[in-house]
C-alpha atoms as a PDB file:
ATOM      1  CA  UNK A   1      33.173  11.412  30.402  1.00  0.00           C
ATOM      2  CA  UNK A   2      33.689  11.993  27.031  1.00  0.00           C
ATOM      3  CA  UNK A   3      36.816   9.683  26.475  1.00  0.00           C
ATOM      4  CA  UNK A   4      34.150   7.071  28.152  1.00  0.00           C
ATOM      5  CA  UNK A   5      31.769   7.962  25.610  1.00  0.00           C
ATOM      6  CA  UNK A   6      34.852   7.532  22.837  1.00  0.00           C
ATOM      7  CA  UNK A   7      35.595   4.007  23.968  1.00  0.00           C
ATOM      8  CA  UNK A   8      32.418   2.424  24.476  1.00  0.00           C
ATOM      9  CA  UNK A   9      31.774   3.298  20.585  1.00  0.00           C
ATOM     10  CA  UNK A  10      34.363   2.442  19.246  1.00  0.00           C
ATOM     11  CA  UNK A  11      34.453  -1.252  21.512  1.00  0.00           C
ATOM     12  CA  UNK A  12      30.387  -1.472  20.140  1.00  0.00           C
ATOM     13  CA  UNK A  13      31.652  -0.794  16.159  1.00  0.00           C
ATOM     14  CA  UNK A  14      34.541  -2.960  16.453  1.00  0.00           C
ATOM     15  CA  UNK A  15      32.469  -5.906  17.862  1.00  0.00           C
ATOM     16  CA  UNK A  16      29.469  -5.100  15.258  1.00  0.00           C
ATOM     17  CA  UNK A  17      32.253  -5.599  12.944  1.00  0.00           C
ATOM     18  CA  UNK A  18      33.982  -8.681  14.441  1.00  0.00           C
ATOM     19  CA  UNK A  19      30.966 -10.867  15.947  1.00  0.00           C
ATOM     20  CA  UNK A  20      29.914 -11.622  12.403  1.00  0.00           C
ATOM     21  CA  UNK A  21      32.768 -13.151  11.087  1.00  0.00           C
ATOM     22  CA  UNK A  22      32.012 -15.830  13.726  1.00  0.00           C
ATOM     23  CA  UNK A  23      28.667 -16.454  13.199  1.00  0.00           C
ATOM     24  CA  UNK A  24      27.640 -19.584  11.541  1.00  0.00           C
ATOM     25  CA  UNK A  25      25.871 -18.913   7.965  1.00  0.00           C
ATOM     26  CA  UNK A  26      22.170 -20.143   8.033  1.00  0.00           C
ATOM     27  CA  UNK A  27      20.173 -20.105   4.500  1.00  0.00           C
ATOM     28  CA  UNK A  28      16.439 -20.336   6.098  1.00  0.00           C
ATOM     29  CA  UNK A  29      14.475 -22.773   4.362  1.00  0.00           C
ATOM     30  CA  UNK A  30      11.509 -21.958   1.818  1.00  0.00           C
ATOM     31  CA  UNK A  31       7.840 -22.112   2.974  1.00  0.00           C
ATOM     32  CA  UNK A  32       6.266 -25.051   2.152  1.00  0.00           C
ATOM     33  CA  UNK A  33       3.100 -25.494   0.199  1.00  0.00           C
ATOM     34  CA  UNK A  34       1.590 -26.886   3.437  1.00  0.00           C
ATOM     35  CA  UNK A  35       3.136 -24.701   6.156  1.00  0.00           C
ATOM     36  CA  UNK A  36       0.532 -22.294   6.317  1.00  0.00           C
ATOM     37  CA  UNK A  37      -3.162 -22.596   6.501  1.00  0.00           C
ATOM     38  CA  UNK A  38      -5.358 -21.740   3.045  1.00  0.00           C
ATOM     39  CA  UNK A  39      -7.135 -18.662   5.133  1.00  0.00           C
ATOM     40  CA  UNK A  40      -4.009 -17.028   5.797  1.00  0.00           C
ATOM     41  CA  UNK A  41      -2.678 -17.460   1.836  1.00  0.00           C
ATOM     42  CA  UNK A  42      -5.841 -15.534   1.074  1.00  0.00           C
ATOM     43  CA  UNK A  43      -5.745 -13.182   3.699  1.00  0.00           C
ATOM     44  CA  UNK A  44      -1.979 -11.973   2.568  1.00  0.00           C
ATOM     45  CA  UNK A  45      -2.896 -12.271  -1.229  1.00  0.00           C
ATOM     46  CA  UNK A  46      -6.125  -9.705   0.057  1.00  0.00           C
ATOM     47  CA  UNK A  47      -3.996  -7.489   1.408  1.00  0.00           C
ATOM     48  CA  UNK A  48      -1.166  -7.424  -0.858  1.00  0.00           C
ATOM     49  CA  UNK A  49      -3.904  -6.709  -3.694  1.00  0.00           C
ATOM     50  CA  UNK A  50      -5.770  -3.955  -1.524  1.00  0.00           C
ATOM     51  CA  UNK A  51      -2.413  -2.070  -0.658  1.00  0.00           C
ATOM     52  CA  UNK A  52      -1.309  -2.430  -4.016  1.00  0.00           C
ATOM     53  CA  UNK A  53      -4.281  -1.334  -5.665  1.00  0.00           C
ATOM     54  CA  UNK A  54      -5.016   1.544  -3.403  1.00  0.00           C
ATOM     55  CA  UNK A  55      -2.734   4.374  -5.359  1.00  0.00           C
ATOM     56  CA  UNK A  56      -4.559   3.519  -8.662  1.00  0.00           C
ATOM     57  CA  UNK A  57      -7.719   4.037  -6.955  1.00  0.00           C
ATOM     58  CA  UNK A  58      -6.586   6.643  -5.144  1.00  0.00           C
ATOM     59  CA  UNK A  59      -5.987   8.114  -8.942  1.00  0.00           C
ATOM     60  CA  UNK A  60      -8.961   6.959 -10.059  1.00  0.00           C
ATOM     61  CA  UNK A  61     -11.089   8.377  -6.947  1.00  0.00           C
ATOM     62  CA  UNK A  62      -9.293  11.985  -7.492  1.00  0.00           C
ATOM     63  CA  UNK A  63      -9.869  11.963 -11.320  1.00  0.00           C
ATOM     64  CA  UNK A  64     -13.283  11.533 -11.168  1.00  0.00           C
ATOM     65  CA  UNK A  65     -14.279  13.418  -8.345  1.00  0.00           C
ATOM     66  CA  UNK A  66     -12.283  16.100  -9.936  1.00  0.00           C
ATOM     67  CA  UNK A  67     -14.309  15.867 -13.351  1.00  0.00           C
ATOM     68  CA  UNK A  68     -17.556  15.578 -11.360  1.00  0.00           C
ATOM     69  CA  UNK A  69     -16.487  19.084  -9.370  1.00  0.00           C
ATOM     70  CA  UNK A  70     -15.433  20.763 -12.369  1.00  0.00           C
ATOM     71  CA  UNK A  71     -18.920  20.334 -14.163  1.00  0.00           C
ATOM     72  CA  UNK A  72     -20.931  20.659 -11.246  1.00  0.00           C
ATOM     73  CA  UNK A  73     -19.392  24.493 -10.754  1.00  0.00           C
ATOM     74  CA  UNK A  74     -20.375  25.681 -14.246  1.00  0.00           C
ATOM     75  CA  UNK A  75     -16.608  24.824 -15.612  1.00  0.00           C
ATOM     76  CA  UNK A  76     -15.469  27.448 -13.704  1.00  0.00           C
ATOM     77  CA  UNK A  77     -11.167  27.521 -14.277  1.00  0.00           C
ATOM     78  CA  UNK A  78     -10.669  26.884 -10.715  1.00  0.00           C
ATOM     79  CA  UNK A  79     -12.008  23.446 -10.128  1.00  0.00           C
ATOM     80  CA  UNK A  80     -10.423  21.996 -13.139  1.00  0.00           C
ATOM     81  CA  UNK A  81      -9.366  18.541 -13.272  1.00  0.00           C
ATOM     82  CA  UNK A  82      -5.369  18.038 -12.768  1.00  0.00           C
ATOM     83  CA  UNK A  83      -4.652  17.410 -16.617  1.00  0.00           C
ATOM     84  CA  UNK A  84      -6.223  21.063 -17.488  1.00  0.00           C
ATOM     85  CA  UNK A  85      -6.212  22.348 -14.062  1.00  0.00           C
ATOM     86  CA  UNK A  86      -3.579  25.267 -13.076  1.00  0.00           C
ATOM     87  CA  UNK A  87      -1.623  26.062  -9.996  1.00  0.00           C
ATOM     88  CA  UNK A  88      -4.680  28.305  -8.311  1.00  0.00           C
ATOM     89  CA  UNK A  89      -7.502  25.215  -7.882  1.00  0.00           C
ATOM     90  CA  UNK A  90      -9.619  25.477  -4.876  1.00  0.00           C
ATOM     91  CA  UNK A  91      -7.920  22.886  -2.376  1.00  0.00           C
ATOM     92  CA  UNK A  92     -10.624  20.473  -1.129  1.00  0.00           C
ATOM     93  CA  UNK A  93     -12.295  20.565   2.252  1.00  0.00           C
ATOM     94  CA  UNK A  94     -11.183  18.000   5.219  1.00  0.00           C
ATOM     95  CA  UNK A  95     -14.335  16.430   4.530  1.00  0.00           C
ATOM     96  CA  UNK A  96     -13.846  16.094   0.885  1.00  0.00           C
ATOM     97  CA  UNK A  97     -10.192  14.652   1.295  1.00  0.00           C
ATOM     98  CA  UNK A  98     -11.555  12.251   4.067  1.00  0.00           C
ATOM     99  CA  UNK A  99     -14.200  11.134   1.572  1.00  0.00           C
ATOM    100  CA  UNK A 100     -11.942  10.614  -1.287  1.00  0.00           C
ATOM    101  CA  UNK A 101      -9.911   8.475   1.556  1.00  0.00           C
ATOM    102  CA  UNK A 102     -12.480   6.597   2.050  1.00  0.00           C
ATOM    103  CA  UNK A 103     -13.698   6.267  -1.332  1.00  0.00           C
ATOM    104  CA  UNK A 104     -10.339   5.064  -2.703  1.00  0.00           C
ATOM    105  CA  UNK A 105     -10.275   2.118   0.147  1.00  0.00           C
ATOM    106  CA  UNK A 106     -13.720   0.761  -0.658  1.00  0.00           C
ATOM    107  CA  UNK A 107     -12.723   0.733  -4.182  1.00  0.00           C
ATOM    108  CA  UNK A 108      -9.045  -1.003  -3.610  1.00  0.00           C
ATOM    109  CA  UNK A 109     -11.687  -3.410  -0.627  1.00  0.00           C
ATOM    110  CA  UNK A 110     -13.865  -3.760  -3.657  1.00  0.00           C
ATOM    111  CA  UNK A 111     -10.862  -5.392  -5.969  1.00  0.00           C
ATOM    112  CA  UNK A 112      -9.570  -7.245  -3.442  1.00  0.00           C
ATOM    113  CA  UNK A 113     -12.970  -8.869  -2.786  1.00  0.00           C
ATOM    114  CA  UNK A 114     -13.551  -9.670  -6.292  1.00  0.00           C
ATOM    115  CA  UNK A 115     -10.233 -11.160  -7.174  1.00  0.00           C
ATOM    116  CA  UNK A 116     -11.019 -13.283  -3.900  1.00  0.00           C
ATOM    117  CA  UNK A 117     -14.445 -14.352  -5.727  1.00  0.00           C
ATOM    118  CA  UNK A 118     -13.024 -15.121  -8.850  1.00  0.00           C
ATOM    119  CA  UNK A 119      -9.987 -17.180  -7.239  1.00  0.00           C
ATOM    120  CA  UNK A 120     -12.992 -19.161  -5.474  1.00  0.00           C
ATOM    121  CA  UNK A 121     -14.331 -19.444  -8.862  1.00  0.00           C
ATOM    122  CA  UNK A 122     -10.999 -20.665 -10.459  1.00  0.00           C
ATOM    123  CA  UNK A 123     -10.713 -23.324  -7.631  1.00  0.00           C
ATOM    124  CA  UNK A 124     -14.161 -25.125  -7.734  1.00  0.00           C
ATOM    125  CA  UNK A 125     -13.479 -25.205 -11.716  1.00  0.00           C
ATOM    126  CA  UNK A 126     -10.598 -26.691 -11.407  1.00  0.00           C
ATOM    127  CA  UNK A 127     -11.663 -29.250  -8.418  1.00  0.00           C
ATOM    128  CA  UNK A 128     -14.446 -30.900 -11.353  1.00  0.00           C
END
Protein backbone atom coordinates (compact mmCIF):
# COMPACT_ATOMS: atom_id res chain seq x y z
CA UNK A 1 0.00 0.00 0.00
CA UNK A 2 2.57 2.21 0.69
CA UNK A 3 4.79 1.61 -2.49
CA UNK A 4 1.16 2.48 -4.17
CA UNK A 5 1.08 5.53 -2.26
CA UNK A 6 5.02 6.16 -3.46
CA UNK A 7 4.13 5.87 -7.12
CA UNK A 8 1.04 7.65 -7.54
CA UNK A 9 3.11 10.82 -6.12
CA UNK A 10 5.71 10.71 -7.68
CA UNK A 11 3.59 9.93 -11.38
CA UNK A 12 1.27 13.29 -10.04
CA UNK A 13 4.80 15.54 -9.46
CA UNK A 14 6.35 14.36 -12.51
CA UNK A 15 3.26 15.22 -14.68
CA UNK A 16 2.73 18.67 -12.63
CA UNK A 17 6.15 19.12 -13.84
CA UNK A 18 5.88 17.88 -17.46
CA UNK A 19 2.19 18.96 -18.60
CA UNK A 20 3.37 22.54 -18.59
CA UNK A 21 6.01 22.46 -20.88
CA UNK A 22 3.24 21.56 -23.37
CA UNK A 23 0.87 23.98 -22.74
CA UNK A 24 0.40 26.74 -25.14
CA UNK A 25 1.37 30.33 -23.55
CA UNK A 26 -1.77 32.64 -23.42
CA UNK A 27 -1.14 36.50 -22.35
CA UNK A 28 -5.01 37.34 -21.43
CA UNK A 29 -5.99 40.48 -22.85
CA UNK A 30 -6.53 43.87 -20.81
CA UNK A 31 -10.07 45.00 -19.79
CA UNK A 32 -11.42 47.34 -21.91
CA UNK A 33 -12.75 50.73 -21.03
CA UNK A 34 -16.17 49.40 -22.12
CA UNK A 35 -16.16 45.79 -20.89
CA UNK A 36 -17.72 46.39 -17.76
CA UNK A 37 -20.72 48.35 -16.77
CA UNK A 38 -20.11 52.02 -14.88
CA UNK A 39 -22.06 50.47 -11.59
CA UNK A 40 -19.71 47.77 -11.22
CA UNK A 41 -16.39 50.30 -11.69
CA UNK A 42 -17.91 52.07 -8.73
CA UNK A 43 -18.92 49.28 -6.82
CA UNK A 44 -15.09 47.77 -6.89
CA UNK A 45 -13.55 51.35 -6.48
CA UNK A 46 -16.23 51.36 -3.09
CA UNK A 47 -14.94 48.50 -1.89
CA UNK A 48 -11.39 48.73 -2.59
CA UNK A 49 -11.60 52.26 -0.70
CA UNK A 50 -13.74 50.77 2.31
CA UNK A 51 -11.28 47.72 2.81
CA UNK A 52 -8.48 49.87 2.42
CA UNK A 53 -9.51 52.48 4.64
CA UNK A 54 -10.81 50.28 7.36
CA UNK A 55 -7.26 49.77 9.40
CA UNK A 56 -6.83 53.61 9.56
CA UNK A 57 -10.17 53.84 10.97
CA UNK A 58 -9.83 51.05 12.83
CA UNK A 59 -6.74 53.30 14.37
CA UNK A 60 -8.59 56.13 14.43
CA UNK A 61 -11.79 54.43 16.18
CA UNK A 62 -9.29 52.85 18.98
CA UNK A 63 -7.41 56.19 19.54
CA UNK A 64 -10.21 58.05 20.30
CA UNK A 65 -12.27 55.83 22.13
CA UNK A 66 -9.19 55.23 24.10
CA UNK A 67 -8.71 59.09 24.92
CA UNK A 68 -12.46 59.38 25.58
CA UNK A 69 -12.08 56.22 28.28
CA UNK A 70 -9.09 57.53 29.78
CA UNK A 71 -10.76 60.97 30.76
CA UNK A 72 -13.99 59.67 31.48
CA UNK A 73 -12.27 57.35 34.47
CA UNK A 74 -10.64 60.30 36.26
CA UNK A 75 -7.12 59.57 34.29
CA UNK A 76 -6.84 56.70 36.16
CA UNK A 77 -3.19 54.79 34.79
CA UNK A 78 -5.11 51.89 33.67
CA UNK A 79 -7.24 53.14 30.87
CA UNK A 80 -4.53 55.06 29.26
CA UNK A 81 -4.40 55.58 25.69
CA UNK A 82 -1.76 53.14 23.78
CA UNK A 83 0.98 55.97 23.33
CA UNK A 84 1.12 56.47 27.36
CA UNK A 85 -0.67 53.39 28.22
CA UNK A 86 1.38 50.35 29.94
CA UNK A 87 1.18 46.63 29.70
CA UNK A 88 -1.68 46.32 32.68
CA UNK A 89 -4.78 48.41 30.74
CA UNK A 90 -8.16 47.11 31.42
CA UNK A 91 -8.95 44.96 28.17
CA UNK A 92 -12.31 46.13 26.74
CA UNK A 93 -15.61 44.35 27.07
CA UNK A 94 -17.13 42.14 24.00
CA UNK A 95 -19.46 44.85 23.70
CA UNK A 96 -16.95 47.55 23.57
CA UNK A 97 -14.73 45.65 20.92
CA UNK A 98 -17.98 44.89 18.88
CA UNK A 99 -18.73 48.62 19.00
CA UNK A 100 -15.39 49.79 18.01
CA UNK A 101 -16.03 47.05 15.03
CA UNK A 102 -18.71 48.60 14.12
CA UNK A 103 -17.66 52.02 14.57
CA UNK A 104 -14.52 51.62 12.42
CA UNK A 105 -16.85 50.18 9.37
CA UNK A 106 -19.29 53.08 9.38
CA UNK A 107 -16.40 55.32 9.35
CA UNK A 108 -14.32 53.36 6.40
CA UNK A 109 -18.68 53.13 4.78
CA UNK A 110 -18.58 56.81 5.50
CA UNK A 111 -15.24 57.46 3.17
CA UNK A 112 -16.20 55.30 0.74
CA UNK A 113 -19.55 57.09 0.34
CA UNK A 114 -18.04 60.40 0.14
CA UNK A 115 -15.30 59.72 -2.31
CA UNK A 116 -18.35 58.17 -4.34
CA UNK A 117 -20.10 61.78 -3.97
CA UNK A 118 -17.28 63.69 -4.88
CA UNK A 119 -16.40 61.35 -8.01
CA UNK A 120 -20.20 62.16 -8.99
CA UNK A 121 -19.23 65.65 -8.45
CA UNK A 122 -15.98 65.44 -10.59
CA UNK A 123 -18.06 63.81 -13.45
CA UNK A 124 -21.03 66.28 -13.92
CA UNK A 125 -18.11 69.08 -13.84
CA UNK A 126 -16.43 67.69 -16.26
CA UNK A 127 -19.62 66.64 -18.57
CA UNK A 128 -20.32 70.94 -18.86
Amino acid sequence: MRRLAVATTLVLILAAGVLPAFSQDHVPAPYTPGEFPAWINDLWRAEAIVVGSFPFSLFATLEVYDTWRYIANGLKPGYAPWPIGSGAAVPYTAQETAWLAVSALSVSLVISGIDFMLGRLDGRAASR
